[in-house]
Protein backbone atom coordinates (compact mmCIF):
# COMPACT_ATOMS: atom_id res chain seq x y z
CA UNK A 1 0.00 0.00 0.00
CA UNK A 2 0.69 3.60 -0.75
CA UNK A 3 0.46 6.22 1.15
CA UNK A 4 1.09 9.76 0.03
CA UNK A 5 1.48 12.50 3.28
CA UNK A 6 1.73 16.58 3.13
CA UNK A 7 3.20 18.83 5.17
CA UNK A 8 6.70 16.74 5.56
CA UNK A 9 7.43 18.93 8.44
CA UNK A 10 4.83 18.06 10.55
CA UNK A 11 5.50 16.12 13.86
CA UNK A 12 2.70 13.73 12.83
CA UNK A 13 4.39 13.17 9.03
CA UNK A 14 7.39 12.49 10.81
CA UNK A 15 5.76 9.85 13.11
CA UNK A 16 4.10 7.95 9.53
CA UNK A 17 7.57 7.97 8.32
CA UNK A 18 9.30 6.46 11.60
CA UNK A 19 6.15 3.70 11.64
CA UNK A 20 6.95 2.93 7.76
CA UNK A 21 10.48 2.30 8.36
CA UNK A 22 9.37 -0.15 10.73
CA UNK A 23 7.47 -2.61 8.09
CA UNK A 24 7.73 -4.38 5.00
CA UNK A 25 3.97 -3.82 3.92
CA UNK A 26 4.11 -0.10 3.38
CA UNK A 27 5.30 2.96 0.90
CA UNK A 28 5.59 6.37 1.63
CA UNK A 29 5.69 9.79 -0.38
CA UNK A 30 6.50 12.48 1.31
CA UNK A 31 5.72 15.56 -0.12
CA UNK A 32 6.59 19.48 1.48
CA UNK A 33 3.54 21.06 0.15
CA UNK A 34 0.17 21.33 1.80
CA UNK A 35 -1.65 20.11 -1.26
CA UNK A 36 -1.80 18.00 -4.18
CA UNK A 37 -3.21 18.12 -7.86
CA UNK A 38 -5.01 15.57 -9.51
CA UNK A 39 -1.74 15.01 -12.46
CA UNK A 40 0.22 14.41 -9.06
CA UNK A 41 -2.32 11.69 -8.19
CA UNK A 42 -2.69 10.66 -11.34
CA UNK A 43 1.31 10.17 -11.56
CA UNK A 44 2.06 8.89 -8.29
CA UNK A 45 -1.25 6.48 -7.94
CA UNK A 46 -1.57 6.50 -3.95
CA UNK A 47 -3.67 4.54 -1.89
CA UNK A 48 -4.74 7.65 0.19
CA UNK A 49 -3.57 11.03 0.76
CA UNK A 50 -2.78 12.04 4.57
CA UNK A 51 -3.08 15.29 5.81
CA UNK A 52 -1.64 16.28 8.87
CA UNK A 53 -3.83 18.90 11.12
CA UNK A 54 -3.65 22.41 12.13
CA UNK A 55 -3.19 21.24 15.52
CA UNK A 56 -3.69 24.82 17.42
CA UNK A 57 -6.36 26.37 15.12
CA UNK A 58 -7.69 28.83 18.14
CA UNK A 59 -3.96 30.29 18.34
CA UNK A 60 -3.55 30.51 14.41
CA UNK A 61 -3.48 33.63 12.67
CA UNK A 62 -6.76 33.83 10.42
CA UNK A 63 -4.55 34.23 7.03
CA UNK A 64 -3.12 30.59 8.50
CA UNK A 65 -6.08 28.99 9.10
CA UNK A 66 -7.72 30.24 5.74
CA UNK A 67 -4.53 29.37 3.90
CA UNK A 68 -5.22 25.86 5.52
CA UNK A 69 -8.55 25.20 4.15
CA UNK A 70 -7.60 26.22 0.93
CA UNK A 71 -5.18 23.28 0.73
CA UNK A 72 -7.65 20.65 2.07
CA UNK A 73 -10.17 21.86 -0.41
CA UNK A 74 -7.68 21.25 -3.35
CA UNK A 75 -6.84 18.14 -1.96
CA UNK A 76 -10.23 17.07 -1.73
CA UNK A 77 -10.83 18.58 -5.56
CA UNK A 78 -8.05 16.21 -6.73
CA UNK A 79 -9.00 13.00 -5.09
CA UNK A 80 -12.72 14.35 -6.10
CA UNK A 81 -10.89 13.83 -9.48
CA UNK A 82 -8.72 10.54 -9.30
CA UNK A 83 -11.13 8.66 -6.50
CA UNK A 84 -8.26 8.47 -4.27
CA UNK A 85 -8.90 8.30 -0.67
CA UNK A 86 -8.51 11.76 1.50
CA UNK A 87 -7.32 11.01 5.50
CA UNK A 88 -7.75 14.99 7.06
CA UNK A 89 -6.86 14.98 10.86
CA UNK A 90 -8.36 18.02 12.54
CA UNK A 91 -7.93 19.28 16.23
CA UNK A 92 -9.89 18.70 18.99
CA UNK A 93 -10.31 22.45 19.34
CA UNK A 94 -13.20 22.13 16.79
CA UNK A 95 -15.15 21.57 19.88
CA UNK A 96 -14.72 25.37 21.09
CA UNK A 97 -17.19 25.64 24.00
CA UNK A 98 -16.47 21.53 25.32
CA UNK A 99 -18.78 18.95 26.24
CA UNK A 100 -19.66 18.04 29.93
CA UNK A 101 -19.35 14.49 28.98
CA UNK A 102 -17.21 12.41 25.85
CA UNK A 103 -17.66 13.23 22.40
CA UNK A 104 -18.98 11.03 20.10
CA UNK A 105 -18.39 11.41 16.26
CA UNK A 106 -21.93 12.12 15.19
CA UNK A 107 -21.68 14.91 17.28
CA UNK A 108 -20.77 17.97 14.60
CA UNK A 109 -19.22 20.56 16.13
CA UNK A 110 -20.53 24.05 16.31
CA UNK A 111 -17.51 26.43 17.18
CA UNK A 112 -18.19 30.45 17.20
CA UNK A 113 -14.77 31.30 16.40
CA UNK A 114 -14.63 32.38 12.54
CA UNK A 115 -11.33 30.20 11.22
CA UNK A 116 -12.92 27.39 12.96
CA UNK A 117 -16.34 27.87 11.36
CA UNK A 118 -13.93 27.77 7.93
CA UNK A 119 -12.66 24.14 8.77
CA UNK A 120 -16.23 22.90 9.88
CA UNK A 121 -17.17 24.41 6.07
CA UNK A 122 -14.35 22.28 4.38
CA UNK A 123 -15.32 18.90 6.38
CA UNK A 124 -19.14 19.64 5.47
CA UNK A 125 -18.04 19.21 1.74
CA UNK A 126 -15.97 16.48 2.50
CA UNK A 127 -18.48 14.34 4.33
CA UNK A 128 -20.96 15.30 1.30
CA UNK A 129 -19.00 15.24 -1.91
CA UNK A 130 -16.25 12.02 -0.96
CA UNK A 131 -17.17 8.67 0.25
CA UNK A 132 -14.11 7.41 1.03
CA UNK A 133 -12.84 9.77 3.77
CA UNK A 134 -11.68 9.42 6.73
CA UNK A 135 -12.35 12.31 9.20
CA UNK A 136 -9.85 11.72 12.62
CA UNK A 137 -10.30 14.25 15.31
CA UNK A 138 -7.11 14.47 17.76
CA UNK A 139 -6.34 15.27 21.24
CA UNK A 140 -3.72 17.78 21.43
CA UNK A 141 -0.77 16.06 19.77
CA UNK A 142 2.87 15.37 21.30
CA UNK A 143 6.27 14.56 19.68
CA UNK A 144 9.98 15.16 20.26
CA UNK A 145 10.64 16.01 16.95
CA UNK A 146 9.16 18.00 13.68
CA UNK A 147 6.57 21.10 13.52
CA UNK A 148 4.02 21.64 16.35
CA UNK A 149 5.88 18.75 18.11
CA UNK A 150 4.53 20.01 21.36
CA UNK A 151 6.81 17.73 23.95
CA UNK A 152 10.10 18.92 22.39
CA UNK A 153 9.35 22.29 23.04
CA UNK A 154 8.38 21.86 26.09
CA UNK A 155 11.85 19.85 26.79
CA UNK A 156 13.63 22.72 25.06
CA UNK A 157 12.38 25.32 27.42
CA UNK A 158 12.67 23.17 30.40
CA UNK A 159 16.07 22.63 29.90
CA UNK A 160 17.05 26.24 29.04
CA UNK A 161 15.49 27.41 32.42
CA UNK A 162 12.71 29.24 31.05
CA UNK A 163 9.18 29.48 32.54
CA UNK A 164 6.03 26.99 31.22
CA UNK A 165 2.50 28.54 31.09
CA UNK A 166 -0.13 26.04 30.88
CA UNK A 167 -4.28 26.34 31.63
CA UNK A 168 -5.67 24.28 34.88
CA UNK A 169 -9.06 24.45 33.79
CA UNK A 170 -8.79 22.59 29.83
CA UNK A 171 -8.90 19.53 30.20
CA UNK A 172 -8.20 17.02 27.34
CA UNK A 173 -6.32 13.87 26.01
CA UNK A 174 -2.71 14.56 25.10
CA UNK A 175 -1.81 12.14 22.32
CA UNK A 176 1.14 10.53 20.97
CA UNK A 177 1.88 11.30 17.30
CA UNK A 178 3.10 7.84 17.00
CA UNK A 179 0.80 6.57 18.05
CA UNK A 180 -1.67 8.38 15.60
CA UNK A 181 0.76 7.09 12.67
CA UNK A 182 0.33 3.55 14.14
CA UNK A 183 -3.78 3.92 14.00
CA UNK A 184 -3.40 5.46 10.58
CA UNK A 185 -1.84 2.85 8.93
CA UNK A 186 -3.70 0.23 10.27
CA UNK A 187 -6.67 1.79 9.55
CA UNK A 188 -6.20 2.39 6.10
CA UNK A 189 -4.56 -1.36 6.00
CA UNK A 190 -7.85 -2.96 7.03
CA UNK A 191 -9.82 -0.33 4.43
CA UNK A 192 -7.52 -1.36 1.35
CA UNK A 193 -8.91 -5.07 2.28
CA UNK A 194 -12.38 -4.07 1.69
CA UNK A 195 -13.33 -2.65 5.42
CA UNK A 196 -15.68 -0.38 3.68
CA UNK A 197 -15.71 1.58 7.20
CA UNK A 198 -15.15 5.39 5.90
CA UNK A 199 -16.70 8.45 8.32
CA UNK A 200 -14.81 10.11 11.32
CA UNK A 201 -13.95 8.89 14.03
CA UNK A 202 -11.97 10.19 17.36
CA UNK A 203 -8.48 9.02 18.40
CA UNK A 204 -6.65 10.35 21.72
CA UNK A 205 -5.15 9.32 24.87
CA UNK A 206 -6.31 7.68 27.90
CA UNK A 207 -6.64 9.67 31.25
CA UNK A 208 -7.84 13.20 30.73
CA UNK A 209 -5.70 15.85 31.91
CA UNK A 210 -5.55 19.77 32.37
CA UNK A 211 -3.26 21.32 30.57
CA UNK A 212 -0.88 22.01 33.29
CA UNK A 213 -0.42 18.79 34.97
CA UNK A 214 0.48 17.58 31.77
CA UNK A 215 3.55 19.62 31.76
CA UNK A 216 3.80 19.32 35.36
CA UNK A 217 4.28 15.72 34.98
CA UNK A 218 6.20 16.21 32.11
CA UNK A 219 8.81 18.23 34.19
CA UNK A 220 9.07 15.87 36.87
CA UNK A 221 9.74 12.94 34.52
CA UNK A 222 12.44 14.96 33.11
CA UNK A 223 13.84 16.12 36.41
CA UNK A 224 13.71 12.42 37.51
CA UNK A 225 15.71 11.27 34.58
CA UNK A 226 18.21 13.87 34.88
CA UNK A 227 18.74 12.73 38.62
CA UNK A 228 19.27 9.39 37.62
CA UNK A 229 21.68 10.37 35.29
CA UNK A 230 23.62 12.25 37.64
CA UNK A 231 22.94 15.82 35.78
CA UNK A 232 22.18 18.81 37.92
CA UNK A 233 20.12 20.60 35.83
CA UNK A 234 18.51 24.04 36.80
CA UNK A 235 15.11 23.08 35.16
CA UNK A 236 12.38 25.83 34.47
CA UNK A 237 8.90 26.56 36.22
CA UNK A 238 5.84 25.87 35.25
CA UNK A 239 2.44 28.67 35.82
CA UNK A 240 -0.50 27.70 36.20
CA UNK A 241 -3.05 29.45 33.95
CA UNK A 242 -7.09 29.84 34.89
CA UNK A 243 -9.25 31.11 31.97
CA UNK A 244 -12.64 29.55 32.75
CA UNK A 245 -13.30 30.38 36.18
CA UNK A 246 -16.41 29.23 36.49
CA UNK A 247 -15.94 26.07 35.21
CA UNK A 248 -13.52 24.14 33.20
CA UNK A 249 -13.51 23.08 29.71
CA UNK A 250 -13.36 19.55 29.18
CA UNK A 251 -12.53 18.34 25.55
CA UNK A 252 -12.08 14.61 26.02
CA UNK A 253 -13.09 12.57 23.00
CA UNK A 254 -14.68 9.54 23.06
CA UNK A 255 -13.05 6.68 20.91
CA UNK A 256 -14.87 3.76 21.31
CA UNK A 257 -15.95 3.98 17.33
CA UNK A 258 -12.51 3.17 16.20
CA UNK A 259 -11.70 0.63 18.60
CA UNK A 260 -15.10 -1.05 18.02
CA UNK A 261 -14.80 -0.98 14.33
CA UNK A 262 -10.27 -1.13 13.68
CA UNK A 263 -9.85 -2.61 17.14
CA UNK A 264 -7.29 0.99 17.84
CA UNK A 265 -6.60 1.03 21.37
CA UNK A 266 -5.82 4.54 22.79
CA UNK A 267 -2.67 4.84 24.30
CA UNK A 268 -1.77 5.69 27.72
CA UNK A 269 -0.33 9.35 27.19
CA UNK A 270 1.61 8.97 30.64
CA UNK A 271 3.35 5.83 28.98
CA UNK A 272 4.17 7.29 25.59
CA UNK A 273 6.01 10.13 27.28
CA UNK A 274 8.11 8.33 29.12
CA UNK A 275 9.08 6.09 26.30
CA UNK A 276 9.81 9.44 24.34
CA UNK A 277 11.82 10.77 27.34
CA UNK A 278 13.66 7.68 27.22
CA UNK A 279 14.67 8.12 23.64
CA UNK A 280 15.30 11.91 23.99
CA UNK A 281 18.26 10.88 27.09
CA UNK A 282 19.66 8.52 24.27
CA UNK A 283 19.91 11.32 21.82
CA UNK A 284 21.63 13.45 24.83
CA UNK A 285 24.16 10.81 25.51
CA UNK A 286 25.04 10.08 21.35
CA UNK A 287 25.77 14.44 21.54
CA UNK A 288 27.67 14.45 24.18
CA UNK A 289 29.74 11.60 22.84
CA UNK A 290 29.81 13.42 19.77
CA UNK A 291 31.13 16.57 21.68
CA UNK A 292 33.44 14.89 23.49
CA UNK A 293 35.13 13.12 20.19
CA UNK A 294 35.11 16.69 18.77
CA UNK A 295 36.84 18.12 21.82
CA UNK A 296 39.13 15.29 21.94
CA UNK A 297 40.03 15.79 17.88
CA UNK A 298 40.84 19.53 18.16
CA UNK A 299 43.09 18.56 21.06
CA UNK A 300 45.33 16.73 19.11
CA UNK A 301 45.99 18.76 16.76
């Protein structure tokens, strides 16, 4: 199977490519732009076409989000064209206002914020015009590596000393952007066997969260790893924010759709950090190696 993916960049792009390296079954074209024409399609005969999401919509400027519907609706003109497949992950900050309880998939969302509106607009035509779509609404993604790759920025700032601000009252389901390329594939593995099972669906992490002790936690891991290495490190704060005072704003998703019809577990957020921690240390200890062979090269000469 095929696969081609936009937006190369993107933490989540980088996560497909990572998952493809790991199996035999699978190619991948990676493409930099944030669209695709129906000659490409034509030319490069995909499977499906991936695109990654605007995963902070609400803190996008309004040219960005505009300029990001206007991609996904050329996108969906050229599969509209060559009957390929369109995959568009979106944010779970569709759901503007929350929901007291989870969100199932048949519930639209109905945001007042204009750019949002805009994307609701682009996934109306999608859900009308193309059958074989596949909608996937995420909880606030997480990677170490590539654009919007939330935990590595976090690490970044931790490490310089700087200060974290983070709400206390949003509450949501950080999720692992491997673990969204994992679903992905397997998804669109079980459709290209005749699954027949297009629509959106709702993929996240277990355990909902506030914003806050997410990075709370994630700043103790760290610290704790450091410790255990033997660093001192001087780590930065982290601020607790409160916007909704009255009450919070819970935007946990509900994903029993996709585990009831492509068996995709949700995975344990707490888990997937500290497997990503444990690979960012490695990548510490192959620079300072490095460093240290450089030091030692420039000595002897």
């Amino acid at each position: 199977m095929k696969l081609l993916v936009l937006d190369a960049g993107h933490c989540l792009s980088l996560a497909l490519v990572r998952e493809t390296a790991r199996r035999q079954d699978l190619e991948l074209e990676l493409e930099s732009a944030h669209s695709v024409t129906a000659r490409h399609l034509e030319e490069s005969t995909p499977y499906a076409v991936i695109i990654p999401p605007l995963t902070q919509p609400l803190d996008e400027q309004p040219a960005a989000v505009r300029a990001h519907v206007d991609d996904v609706e050329a996108c969906l003109e050229a599969c509209l064209a060559q009957d390929v497949p369109l995959v568009w992950c979106v944010s779970d900050q569709l759901y503007e206002d929350g929901f007291d309880t989870p969100i199932d998939e048949h519930v639209i969302p109905s945001p007042r914020n204009e750019g949002l509106k805009q994307l609701i607009r682009v996934g109306d035509r999608i859900r009308a015009e193309l059958p074989h779509h596949l909608m996937v609404r995420l909880g606030p993604l997480f990677a170490l590596d590539g654009k919007h790759a939330w935990l590595g920025k976090l690490l970044d700032t931790l490490i310089a000393g700087g200060e974290l601000r983070a709400a206390s009252d949003i509450i949501f389901c950080p999720t692992s952007a491997d673990s969204v390329a994992m679903a992905l594939i397997g998804m669109l593995q079980q459709q290209s066997c005749g699954a027949q099972a297009w629509g959106s669906y709702h993929l996240a992490g277990t355990e909902p969260v506030s914003a806050y002790t997410f990075v709370s936690m994630v700043r103790t891991q760290l610290e704790t790893r450091l410790e255990g290495r033997g660093e001192q490190v001087e780590l930065g704060t982290v601020k607790a924010l409160n916007h909704h005072h009255e009450h919070p704003l819970r935007r946990v998703l509900n994903c029993r759709r996709v585990l009831g019809t492509f068996g995709v577990h949700q995975k344990a957020w707490r888990l997937e950090v500290g497997r990503m921690l444990d690979l960012w240390c490695l990548a510490r200890d192959e620079q300072q190696v490095a460093q240290q062979v450089s030091q030692d090269k420039v000595g002897q000469q």
